[in-house]
Protein backbone atom coordinates (compact mmCIF):
# COMPACT_ATOMS: atom_id res chain seq x y z
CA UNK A 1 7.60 41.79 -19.15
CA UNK A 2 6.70 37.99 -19.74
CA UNK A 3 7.43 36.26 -16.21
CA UNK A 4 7.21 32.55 -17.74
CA UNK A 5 9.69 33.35 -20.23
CA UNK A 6 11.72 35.03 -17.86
CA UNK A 7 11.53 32.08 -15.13
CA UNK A 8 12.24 29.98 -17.42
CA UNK A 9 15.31 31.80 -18.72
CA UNK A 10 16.29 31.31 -15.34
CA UNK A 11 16.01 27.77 -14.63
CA UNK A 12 18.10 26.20 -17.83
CA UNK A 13 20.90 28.17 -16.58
CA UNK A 14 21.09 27.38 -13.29
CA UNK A 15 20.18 23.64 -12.80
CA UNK A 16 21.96 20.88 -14.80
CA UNK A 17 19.69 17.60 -14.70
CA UNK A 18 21.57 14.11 -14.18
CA UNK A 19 19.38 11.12 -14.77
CA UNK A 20 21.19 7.62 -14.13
CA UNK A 21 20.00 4.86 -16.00
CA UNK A 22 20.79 1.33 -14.81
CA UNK A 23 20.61 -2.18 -15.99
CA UNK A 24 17.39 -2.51 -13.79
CA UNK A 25 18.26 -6.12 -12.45
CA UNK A 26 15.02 -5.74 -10.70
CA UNK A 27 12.90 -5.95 -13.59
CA UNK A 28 14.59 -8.99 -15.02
CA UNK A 29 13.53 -11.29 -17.12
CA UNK A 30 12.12 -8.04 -18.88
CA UNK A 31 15.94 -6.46 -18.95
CA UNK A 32 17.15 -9.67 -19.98
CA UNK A 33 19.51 -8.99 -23.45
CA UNK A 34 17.56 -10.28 -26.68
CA UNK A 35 20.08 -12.42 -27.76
CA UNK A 36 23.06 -10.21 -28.64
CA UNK A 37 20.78 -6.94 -28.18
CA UNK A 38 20.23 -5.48 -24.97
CA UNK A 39 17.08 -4.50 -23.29
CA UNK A 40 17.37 -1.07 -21.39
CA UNK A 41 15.30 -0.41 -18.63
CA UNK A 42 15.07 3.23 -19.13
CA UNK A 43 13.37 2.08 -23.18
CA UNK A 44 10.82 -0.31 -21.18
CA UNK A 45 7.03 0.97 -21.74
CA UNK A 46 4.89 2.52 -20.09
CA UNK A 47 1.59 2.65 -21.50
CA UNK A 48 3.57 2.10 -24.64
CA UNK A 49 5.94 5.13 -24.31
CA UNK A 50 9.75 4.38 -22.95
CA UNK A 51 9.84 4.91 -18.83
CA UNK A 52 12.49 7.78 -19.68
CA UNK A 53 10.02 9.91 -21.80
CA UNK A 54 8.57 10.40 -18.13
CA UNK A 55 11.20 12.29 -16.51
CA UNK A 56 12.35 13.98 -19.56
CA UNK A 57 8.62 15.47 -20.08
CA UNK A 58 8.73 16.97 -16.42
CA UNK A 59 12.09 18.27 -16.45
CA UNK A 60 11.50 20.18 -19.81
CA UNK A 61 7.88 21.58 -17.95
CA UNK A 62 10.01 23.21 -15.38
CA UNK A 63 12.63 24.83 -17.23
CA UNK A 64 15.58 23.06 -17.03
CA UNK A 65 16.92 22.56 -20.62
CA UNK A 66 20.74 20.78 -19.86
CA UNK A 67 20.41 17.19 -19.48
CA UNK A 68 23.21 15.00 -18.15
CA UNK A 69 21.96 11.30 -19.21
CA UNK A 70 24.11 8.38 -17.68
CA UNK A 71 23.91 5.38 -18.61
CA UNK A 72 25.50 1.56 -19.02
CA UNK A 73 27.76 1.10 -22.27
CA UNK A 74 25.98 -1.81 -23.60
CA UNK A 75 22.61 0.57 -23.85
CA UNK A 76 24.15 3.86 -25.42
CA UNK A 77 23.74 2.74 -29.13
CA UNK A 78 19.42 1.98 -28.25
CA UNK A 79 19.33 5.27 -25.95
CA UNK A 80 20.90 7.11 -28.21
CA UNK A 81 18.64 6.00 -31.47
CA UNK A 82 15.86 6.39 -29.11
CA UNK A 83 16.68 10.50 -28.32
CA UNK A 84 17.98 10.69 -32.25
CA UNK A 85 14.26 9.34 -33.14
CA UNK A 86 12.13 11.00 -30.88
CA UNK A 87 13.61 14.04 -29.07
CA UNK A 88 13.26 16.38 -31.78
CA UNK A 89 10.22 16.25 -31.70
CA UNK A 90 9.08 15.13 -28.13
CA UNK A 91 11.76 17.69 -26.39
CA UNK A 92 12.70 20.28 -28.62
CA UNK A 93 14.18 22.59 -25.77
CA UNK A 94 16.29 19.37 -24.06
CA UNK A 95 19.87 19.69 -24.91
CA UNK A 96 20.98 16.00 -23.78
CA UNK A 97 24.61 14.95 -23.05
CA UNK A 98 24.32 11.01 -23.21
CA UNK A 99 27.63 9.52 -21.16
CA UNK A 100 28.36 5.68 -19.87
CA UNK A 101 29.99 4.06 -17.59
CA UNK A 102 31.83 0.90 -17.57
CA UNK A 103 29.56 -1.53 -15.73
CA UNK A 104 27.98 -5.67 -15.83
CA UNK A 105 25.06 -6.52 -14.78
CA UNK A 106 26.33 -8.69 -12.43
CA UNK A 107 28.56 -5.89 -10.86
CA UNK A 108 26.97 -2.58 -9.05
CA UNK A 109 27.97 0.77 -9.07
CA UNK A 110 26.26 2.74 -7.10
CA UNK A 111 25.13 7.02 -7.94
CA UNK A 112 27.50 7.96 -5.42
CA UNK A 113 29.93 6.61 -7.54
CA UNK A 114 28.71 7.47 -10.78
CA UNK A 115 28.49 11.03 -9.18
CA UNK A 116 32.16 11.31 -8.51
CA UNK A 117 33.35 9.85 -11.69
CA UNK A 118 31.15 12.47 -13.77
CA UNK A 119 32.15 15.65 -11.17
CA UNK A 120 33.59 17.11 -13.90
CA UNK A 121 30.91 17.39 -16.12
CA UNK A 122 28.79 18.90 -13.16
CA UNK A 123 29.96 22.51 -12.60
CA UNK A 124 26.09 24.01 -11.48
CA UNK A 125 23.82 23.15 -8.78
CA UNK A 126 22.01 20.12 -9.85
CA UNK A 127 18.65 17.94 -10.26
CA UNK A 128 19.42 13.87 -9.76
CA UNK A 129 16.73 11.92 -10.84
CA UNK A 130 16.37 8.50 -11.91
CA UNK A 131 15.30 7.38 -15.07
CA UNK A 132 12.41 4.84 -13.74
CA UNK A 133 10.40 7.48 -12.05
CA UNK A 134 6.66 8.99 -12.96
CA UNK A 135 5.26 11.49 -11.21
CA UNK A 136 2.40 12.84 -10.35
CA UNK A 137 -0.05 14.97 -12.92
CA UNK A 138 -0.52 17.66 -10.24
CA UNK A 139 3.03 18.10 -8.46
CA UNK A 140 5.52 20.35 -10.78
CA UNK A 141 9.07 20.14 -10.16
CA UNK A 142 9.24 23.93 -9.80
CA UNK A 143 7.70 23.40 -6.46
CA UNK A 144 10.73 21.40 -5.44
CA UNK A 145 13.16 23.56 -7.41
CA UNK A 146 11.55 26.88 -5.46
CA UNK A 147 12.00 24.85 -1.64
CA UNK A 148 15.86 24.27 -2.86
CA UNK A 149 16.42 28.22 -4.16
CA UNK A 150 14.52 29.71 -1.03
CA UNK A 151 16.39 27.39 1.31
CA UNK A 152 19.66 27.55 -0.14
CA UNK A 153 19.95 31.16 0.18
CA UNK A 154 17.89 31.67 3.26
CA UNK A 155 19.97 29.09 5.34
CA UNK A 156 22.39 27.90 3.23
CA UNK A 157 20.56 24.05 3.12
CA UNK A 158 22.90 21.82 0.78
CA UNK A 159 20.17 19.55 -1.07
CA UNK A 160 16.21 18.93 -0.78
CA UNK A 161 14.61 15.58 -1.23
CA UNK A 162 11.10 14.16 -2.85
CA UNK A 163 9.24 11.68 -0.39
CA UNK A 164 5.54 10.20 -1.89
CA UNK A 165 3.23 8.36 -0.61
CA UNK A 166 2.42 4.84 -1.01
CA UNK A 167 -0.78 3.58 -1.02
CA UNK A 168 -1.56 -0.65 0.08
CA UNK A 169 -1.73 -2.54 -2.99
CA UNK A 170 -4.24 -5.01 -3.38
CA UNK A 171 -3.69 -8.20 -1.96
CA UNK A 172 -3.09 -11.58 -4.32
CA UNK A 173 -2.73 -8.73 -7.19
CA UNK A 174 1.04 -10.26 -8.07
CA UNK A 175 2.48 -13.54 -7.20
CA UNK A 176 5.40 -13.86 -4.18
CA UNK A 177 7.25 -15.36 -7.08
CA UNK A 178 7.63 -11.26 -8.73
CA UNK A 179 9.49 -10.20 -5.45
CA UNK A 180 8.37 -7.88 -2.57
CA UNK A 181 6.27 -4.83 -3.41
CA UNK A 182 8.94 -1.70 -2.71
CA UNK A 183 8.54 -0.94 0.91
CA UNK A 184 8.03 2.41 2.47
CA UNK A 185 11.26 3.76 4.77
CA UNK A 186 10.44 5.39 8.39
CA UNK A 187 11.34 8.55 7.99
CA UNK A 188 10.83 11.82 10.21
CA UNK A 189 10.49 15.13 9.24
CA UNK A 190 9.62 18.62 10.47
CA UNK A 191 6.63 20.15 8.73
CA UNK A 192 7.12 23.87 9.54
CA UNK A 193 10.56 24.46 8.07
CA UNK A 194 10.30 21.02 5.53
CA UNK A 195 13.52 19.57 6.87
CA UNK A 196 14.36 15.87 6.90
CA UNK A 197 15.60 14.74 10.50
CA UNK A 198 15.96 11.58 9.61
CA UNK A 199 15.75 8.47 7.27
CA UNK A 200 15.81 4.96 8.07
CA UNK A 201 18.66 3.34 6.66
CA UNK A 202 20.24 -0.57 5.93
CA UNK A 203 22.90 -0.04 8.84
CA UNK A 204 20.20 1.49 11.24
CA UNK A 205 17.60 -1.61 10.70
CA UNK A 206 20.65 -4.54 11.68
CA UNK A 207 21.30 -2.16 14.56
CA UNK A 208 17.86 -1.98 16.07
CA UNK A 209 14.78 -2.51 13.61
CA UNK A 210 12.04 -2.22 16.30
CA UNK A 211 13.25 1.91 17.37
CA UNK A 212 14.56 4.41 15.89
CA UNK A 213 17.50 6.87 17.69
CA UNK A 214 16.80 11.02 17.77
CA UNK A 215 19.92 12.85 19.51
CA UNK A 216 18.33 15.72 21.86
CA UNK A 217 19.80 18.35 20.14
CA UNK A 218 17.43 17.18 17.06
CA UNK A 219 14.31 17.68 19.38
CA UNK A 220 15.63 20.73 20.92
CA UNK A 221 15.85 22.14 17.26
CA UNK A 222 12.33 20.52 15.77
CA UNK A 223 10.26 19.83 19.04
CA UNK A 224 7.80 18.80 16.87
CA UNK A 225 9.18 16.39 14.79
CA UNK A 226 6.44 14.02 12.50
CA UNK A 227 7.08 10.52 12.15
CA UNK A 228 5.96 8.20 9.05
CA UNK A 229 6.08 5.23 7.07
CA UNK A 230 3.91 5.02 4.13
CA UNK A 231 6.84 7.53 2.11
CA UNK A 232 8.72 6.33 -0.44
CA UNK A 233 12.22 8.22 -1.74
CA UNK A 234 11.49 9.30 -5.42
CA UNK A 235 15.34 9.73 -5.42
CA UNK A 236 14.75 13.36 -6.79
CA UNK A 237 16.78 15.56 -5.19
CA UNK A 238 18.36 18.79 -6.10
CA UNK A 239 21.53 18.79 -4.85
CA UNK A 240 24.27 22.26 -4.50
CA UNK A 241 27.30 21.30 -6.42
CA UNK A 242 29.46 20.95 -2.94
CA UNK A 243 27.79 17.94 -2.50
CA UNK A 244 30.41 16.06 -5.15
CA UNK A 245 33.31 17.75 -3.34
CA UNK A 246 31.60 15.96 -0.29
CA UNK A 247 31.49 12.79 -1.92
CA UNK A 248 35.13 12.88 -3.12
CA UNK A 249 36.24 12.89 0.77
CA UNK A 250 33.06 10.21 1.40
CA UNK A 251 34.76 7.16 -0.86
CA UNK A 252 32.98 4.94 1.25
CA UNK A 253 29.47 6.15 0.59
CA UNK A 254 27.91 4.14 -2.77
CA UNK A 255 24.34 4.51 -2.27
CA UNK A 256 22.67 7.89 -2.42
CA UNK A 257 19.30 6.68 -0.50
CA UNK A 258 20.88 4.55 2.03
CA UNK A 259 24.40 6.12 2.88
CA UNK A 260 24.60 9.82 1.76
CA UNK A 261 21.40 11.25 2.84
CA UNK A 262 20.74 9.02 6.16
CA UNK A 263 24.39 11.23 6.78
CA UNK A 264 23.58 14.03 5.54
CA UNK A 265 20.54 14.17 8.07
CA UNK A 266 22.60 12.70 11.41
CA UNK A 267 25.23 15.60 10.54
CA UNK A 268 23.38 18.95 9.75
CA UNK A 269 22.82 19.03 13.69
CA UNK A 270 26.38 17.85 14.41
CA UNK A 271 28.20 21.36 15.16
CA UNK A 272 31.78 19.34 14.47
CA UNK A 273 30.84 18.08 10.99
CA UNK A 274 29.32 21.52 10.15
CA UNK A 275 32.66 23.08 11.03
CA UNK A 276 34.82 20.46 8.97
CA UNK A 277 33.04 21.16 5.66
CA UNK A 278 32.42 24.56 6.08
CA UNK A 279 34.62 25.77 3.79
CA UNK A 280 33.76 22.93 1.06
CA UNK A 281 30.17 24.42 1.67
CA UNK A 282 30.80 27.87 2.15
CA UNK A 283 30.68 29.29 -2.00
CA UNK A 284 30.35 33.27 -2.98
CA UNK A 285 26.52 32.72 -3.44
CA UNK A 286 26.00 32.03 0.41
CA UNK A 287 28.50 34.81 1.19
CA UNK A 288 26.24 38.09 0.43
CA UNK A 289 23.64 39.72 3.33
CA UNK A 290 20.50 37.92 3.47
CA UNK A 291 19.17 39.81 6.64
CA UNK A 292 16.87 42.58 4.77
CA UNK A 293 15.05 40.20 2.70
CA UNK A 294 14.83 37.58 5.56
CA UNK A 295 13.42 39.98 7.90
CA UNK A 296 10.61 41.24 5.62
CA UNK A 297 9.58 37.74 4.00
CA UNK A 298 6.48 36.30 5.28
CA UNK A 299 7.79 32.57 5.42
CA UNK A 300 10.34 33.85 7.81
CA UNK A 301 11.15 31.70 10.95
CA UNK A 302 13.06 32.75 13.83
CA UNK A 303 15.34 30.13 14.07
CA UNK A 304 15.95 31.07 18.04
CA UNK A 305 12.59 29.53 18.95
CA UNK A 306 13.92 26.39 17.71
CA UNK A 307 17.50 26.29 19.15
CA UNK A 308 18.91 25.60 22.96
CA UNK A 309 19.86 28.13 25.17
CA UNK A 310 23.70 27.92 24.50
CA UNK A 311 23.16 28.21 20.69
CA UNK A 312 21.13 31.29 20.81
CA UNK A 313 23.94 33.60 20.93
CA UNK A 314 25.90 31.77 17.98
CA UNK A 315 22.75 32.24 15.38
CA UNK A 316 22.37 35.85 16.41
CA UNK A 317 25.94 36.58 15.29
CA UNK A 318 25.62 34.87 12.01
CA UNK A 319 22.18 36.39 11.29
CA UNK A 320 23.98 38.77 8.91
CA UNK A 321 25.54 36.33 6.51
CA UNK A 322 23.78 33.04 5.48
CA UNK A 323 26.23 30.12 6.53
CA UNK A 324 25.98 27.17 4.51
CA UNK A 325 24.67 24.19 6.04
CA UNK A 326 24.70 20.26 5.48
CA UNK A 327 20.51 20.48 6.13
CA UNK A 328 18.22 18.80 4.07
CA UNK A 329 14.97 20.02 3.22
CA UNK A 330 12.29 18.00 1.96
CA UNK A 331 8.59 18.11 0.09
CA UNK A 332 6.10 15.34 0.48
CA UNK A 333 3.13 14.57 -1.76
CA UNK A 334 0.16 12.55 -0.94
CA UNK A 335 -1.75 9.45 -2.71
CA UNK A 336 -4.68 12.54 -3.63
CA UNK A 337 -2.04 14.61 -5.46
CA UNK A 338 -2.11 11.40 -7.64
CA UNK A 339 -0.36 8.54 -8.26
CA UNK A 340 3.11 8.22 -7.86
CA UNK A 341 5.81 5.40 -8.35
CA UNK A 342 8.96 4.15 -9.28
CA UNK A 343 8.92 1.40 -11.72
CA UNK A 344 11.76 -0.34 -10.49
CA UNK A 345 9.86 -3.79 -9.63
CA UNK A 346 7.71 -5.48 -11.44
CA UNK A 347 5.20 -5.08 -8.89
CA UNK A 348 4.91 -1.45 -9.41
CA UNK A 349 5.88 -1.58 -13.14
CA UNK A 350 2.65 -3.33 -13.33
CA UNK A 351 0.91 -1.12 -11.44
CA UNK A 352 2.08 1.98 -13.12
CA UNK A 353 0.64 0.16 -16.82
CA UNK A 354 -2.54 -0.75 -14.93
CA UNK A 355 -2.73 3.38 -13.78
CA UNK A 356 -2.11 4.53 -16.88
CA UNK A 357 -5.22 2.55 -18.73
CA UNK A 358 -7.59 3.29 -15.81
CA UNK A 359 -7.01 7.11 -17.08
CA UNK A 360 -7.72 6.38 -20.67
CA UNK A 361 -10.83 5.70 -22.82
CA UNK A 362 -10.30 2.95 -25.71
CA UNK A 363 -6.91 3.98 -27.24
CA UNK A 364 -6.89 2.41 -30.58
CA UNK A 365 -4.64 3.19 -33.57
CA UNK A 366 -6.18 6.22 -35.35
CA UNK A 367 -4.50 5.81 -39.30
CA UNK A 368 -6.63 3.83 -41.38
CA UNK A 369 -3.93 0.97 -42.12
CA UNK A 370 -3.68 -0.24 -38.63
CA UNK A 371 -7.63 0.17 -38.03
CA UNK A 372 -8.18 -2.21 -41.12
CA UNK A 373 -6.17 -4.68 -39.17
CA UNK A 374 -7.76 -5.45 -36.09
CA UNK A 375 -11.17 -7.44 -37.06
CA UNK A 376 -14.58 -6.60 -36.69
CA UNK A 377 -15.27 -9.43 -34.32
CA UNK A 378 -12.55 -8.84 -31.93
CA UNK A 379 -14.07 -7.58 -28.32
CA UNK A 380 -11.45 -4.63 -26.70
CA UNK A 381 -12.80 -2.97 -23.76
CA UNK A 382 -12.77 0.52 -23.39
CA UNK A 383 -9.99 0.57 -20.65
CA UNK A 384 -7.37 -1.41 -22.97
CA UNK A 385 -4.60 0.07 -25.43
CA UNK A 386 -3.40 -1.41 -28.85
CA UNK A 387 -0.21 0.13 -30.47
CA UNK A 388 0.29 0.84 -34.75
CA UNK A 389 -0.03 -1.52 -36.87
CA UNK A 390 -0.95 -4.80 -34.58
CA UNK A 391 -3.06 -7.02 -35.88
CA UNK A 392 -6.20 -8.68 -34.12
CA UNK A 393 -7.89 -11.56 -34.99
CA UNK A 394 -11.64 -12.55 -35.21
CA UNK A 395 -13.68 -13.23 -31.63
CA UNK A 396 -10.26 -12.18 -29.72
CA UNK A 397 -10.93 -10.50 -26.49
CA UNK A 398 -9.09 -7.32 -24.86
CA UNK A 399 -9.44 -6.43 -21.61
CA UNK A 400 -7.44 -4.11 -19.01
CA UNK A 401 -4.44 -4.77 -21.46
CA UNK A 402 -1.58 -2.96 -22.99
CA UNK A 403 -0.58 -4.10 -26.54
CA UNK A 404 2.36 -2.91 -27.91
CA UNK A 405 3.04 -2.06 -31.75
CA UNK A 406 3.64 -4.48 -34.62
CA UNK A 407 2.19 -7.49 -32.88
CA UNK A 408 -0.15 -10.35 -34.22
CA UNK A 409 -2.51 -11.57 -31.92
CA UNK A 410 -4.52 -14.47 -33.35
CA UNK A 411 -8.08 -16.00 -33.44
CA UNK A 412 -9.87 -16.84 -30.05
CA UNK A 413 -7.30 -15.30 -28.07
CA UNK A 414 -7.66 -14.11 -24.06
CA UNK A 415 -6.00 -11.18 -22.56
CA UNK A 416 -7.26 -10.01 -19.22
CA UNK A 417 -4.84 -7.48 -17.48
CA UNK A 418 -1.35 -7.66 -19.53
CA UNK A 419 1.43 -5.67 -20.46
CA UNK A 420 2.66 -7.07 -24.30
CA UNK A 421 5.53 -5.61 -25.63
CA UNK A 422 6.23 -4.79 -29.64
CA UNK A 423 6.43 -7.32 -31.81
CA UNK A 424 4.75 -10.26 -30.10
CA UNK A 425 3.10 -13.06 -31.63
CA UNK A 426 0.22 -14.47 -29.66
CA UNK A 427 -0.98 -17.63 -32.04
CA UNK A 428 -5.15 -18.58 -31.62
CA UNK A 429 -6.51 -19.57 -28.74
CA UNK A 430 -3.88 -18.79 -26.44
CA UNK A 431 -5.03 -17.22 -22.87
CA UNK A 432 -2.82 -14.70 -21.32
CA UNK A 433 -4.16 -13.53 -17.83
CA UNK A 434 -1.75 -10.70 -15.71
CA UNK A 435 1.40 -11.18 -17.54
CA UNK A 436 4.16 -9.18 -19.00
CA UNK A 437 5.48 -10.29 -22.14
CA UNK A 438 9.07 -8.95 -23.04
CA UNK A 439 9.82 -7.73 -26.95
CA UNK A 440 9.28 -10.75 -29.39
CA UNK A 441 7.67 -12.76 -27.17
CA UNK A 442 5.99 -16.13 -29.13
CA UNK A 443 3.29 -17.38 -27.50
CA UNK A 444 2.07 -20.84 -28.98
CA UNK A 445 -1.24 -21.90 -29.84
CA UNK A 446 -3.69 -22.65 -27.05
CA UNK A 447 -1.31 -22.08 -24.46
CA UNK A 448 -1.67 -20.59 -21.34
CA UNK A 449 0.04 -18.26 -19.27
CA UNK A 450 -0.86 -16.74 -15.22
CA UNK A 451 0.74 -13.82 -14.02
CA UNK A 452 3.69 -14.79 -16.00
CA UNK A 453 7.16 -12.55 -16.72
CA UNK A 454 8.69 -13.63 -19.79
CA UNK A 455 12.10 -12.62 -21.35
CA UNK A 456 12.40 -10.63 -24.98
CA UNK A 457 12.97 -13.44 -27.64
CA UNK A 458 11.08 -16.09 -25.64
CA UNK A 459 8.80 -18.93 -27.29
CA UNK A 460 6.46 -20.66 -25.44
CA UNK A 461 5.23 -23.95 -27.28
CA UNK A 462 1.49 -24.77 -28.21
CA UNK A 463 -0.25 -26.22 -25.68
CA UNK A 464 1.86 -25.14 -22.48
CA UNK A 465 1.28 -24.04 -19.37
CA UNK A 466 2.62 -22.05 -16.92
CA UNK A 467 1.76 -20.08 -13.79
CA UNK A 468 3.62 -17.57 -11.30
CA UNK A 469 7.03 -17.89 -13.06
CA UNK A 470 9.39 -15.80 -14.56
CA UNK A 471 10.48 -17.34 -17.75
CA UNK A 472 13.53 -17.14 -18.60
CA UNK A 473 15.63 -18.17 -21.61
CA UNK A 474 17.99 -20.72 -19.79
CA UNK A 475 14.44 -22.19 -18.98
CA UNK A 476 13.65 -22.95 -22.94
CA UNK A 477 17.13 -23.11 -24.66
CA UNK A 478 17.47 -26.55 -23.37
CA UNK A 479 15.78 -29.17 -25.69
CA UNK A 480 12.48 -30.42 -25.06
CA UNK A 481 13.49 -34.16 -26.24
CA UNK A 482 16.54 -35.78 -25.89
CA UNK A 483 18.42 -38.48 -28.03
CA UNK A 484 18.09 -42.34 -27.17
CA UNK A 485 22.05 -42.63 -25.98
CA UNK A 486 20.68 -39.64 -23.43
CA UNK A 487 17.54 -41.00 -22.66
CA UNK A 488 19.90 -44.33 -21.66
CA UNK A 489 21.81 -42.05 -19.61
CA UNK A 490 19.09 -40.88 -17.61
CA UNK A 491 17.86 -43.99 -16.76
CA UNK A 492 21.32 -45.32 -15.88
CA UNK A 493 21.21 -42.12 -13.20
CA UNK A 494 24.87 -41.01 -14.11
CA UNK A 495 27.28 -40.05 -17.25
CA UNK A 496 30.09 -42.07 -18.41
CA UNK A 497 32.23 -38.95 -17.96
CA UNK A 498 30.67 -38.43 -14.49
CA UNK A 499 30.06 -34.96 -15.11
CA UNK A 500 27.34 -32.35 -14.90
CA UNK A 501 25.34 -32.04 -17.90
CA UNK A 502 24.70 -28.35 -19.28
């Protein structure tokens, strides 16, 4: 018999993957349209592959061949060239659905409601990931698929939840001007039966920030309940389908991370709430015995050891029939499984690049035509990347970079520690230290640019300068000179009209 084959048999037909993918107003300039042509953040590069290759790769790894892909209308006709382009080849076992959803950048839906509105297409048990997340080499998502089927049938547990660790970054590495570094969120768990007691949420930091509030029954349950902050929600969780029945009656919940599962975790102990959804929860797969196979597993746990006095008698009359449950289990991973992040800020969008290139030796085009045009004379350090066909002029100098394809980098140029997206032109002497340049970026000649965003489409004029700023395009549409009826204007200190000028 061939297990793997089997296994994996198994897995397509029993998860269905949903991966949301937003307009990442986080990462802006860098998700800024291109003119009339958007800029998805799930297409963004990561060590010059799109951020969504990432989660694709690990869900095909661990079986799961049904792919629900969600994403904003404006970015469907680039999504979809992207999987028409690359997915035959890339993931030849994926079979992805590709579906929008009516949404601005300036408005927010949240996944819970992206989750209701696409119930209908969700008729399995299912994986919810987001499109912005790498993980680590070393952690498989089987492990997290194998806590969910063990747990769901053991105890009935309705969903189980990814948690990494963080580790410091290094101070003065970006400017205050990029936004906060994503913070960790308190969270406490029990380590013997992986369950997630609670997670700090918005509502519960403008109620008391400085404590955080365990009922008794919690710590009569888990007496030995772990407490930490340096865990970040992957917002990977593998959810039983109930949970969009739950949603339906939940209107009010938008956010997954901080409404649905800070619930989810104040109700699994809540004997009412239990009771009210139990028959939404209840489903023919938690109906059959699961006493035999508890009784002889070796990860058993006698849940009586955990439970007060008065609920002793209650498990030991359900002990024959698993009763579905709103618990949550959960699996952590730590900074030595390796790293893990979300790239949604630039902080850790940077940070992910900068990963990447510490774990690769002098990537250079391999094909002879894109060799033959990066000069003799140029300097790139072993720890830099350069895409196909980008061109690199003489006594240039590469180092800790990224370099996306079909750019032109000039004569006497400086990169130390940047991101460049395709088809940037970086004119001779310019100096480009810790930026990220969005997709046909213009950089003029001898101009300089620190720890600098910029937006696709953006020229920056010869000789500039700029430092700690996210450039934007409403910061160079406006003309650099101005006519001499203007220039009157201005010196007057007001307009004929008396209004605002553009």
């Amino acid at each position: 018999m061939d297990f793997d084959e089997s296994t994996t048999q198994f897995a397509s037909n029993e998860f269905l993957a949903v991966i949301i993918a937003g307009f990442g107003n986080e990462l802006h300039p860098l998700t800024s349209d291109n003119g009339d042509e958007p800029c998805p953040k799930a297409l963004l590069p990561i060590a010059n592959k799109p951020m969504l290759d990432y989660p694709l790769t690990w869900l095909e790894s661990s079986g799961i061949r049904d792919v629900l892909l969600i994403c904003p209308s404006p970015h469907r006709a680039s999504i979809s060239h992207f999987l028409g382009s690359d997915s035959s080849t890339s993931f030849p076992s994926l079979r992805i659905d590709l579906q929008t959803y009516e949404e601005t950048p300036d408005s927010s839906v949240g996944t819970c409601a992206i989750l209701r509105h696409f119930a209908s297409r969700i008729q399995q048990d299912f994986v919810l990931l987001p499109c912005d997340f790498v993980p680590p080499p070393s952690f498989s998502l089987t492990t997290l698929l194998d806590k969910f089927r063990t747990e769901s049938t053991y105890d009935g547990c309705i969903a189980a939840a990814l948690f990494y660790e963080t580790r410091k970054p290094e101070k003065g590495t970006n400017p205050d001007e990029w936004g906060p570094p994503p913070s960790a969120v308190p969270i406490v768990w029990d380590e013997k039966t992986g369950t997630l007691l609670y997670v700090d949420s918005p509502d519960d930091v403008d109620k008391n920030s400085d404590e955080l509030e365990l009922s008794m029954s919690v710590l009569a349950k888990y007496p030995r309940p772990r407490l930490s902050a340096s865990f970040q929600d992957s917002h990977v969780y593998v959810c039983r389908r109930p949970v969009l029945e739950i949603l339906q009656d939940k209107t009010r919940f938008e956010s997954i991370r901080e409404e649905f599962i800070p619930w989810l975790c104040k109700s699994q102990y809540h004997r009412a709430k239990r009771a009210k959804y139990a028959q939404v929860l209840s489903s023919v797969s938690n109906t059959f015995s699961q006493k035999t196979a508890r009784e002889h597993s070796t990860t058993h746990l006698d849940l009586s050891d955990y439970l007060p006095h008065d609920e002793e008698q209650e498990t030991e009359e359900t002990t024959d029939d698993v009763m579905a449950s709103l618990r949550v289990g959960v699996v952590t991973t730590r900074v030595d499984a390796g790293f893990t992040a979300r790239a949604n800020t630039l902080t850790s969008y940077l940070e992910l690049n900068r990963h990447f290139l510490s774990q690769t030796a002098y990537t250079l085009p391999t094909d002879s035509e894109s060799r033959s045009l990066i000069d003799q004379k140029a300097q790139i350090s072993s720890d830099s990347m350069v895409g196909h066909t980008t061109a690199v002029g003489e006594r240039t100098s590469i180092k800790k970079s990224i370099i996306g394809k079909h750019c032109v980098v000039g004569k006497y140029v400086k990169i130390v520690g940047c991101v460049i997206f395709d088809h940037c032109v970086i004119a001779d002497g310019a100096k480009l230290e810790g930026c990220i340049l969005g997709t046909n970026t213009k950089v003029g000649a001898k101009a300089e640019l620190s720890k600098c965003v910029t937006q696709a489409g953006l020229e920056v004029t010869a000789g500039e300068s700029f430092k700690n700023e996210r450039i934007e395009v409403s910061d160079w549409t406006a003309p650099h000179g101005s006519s001499e009826d203007d220039e009157e204007t201005e010196s007057d200190g007001h307009d004929d009209d008396g209004d605002e000028s553009s």
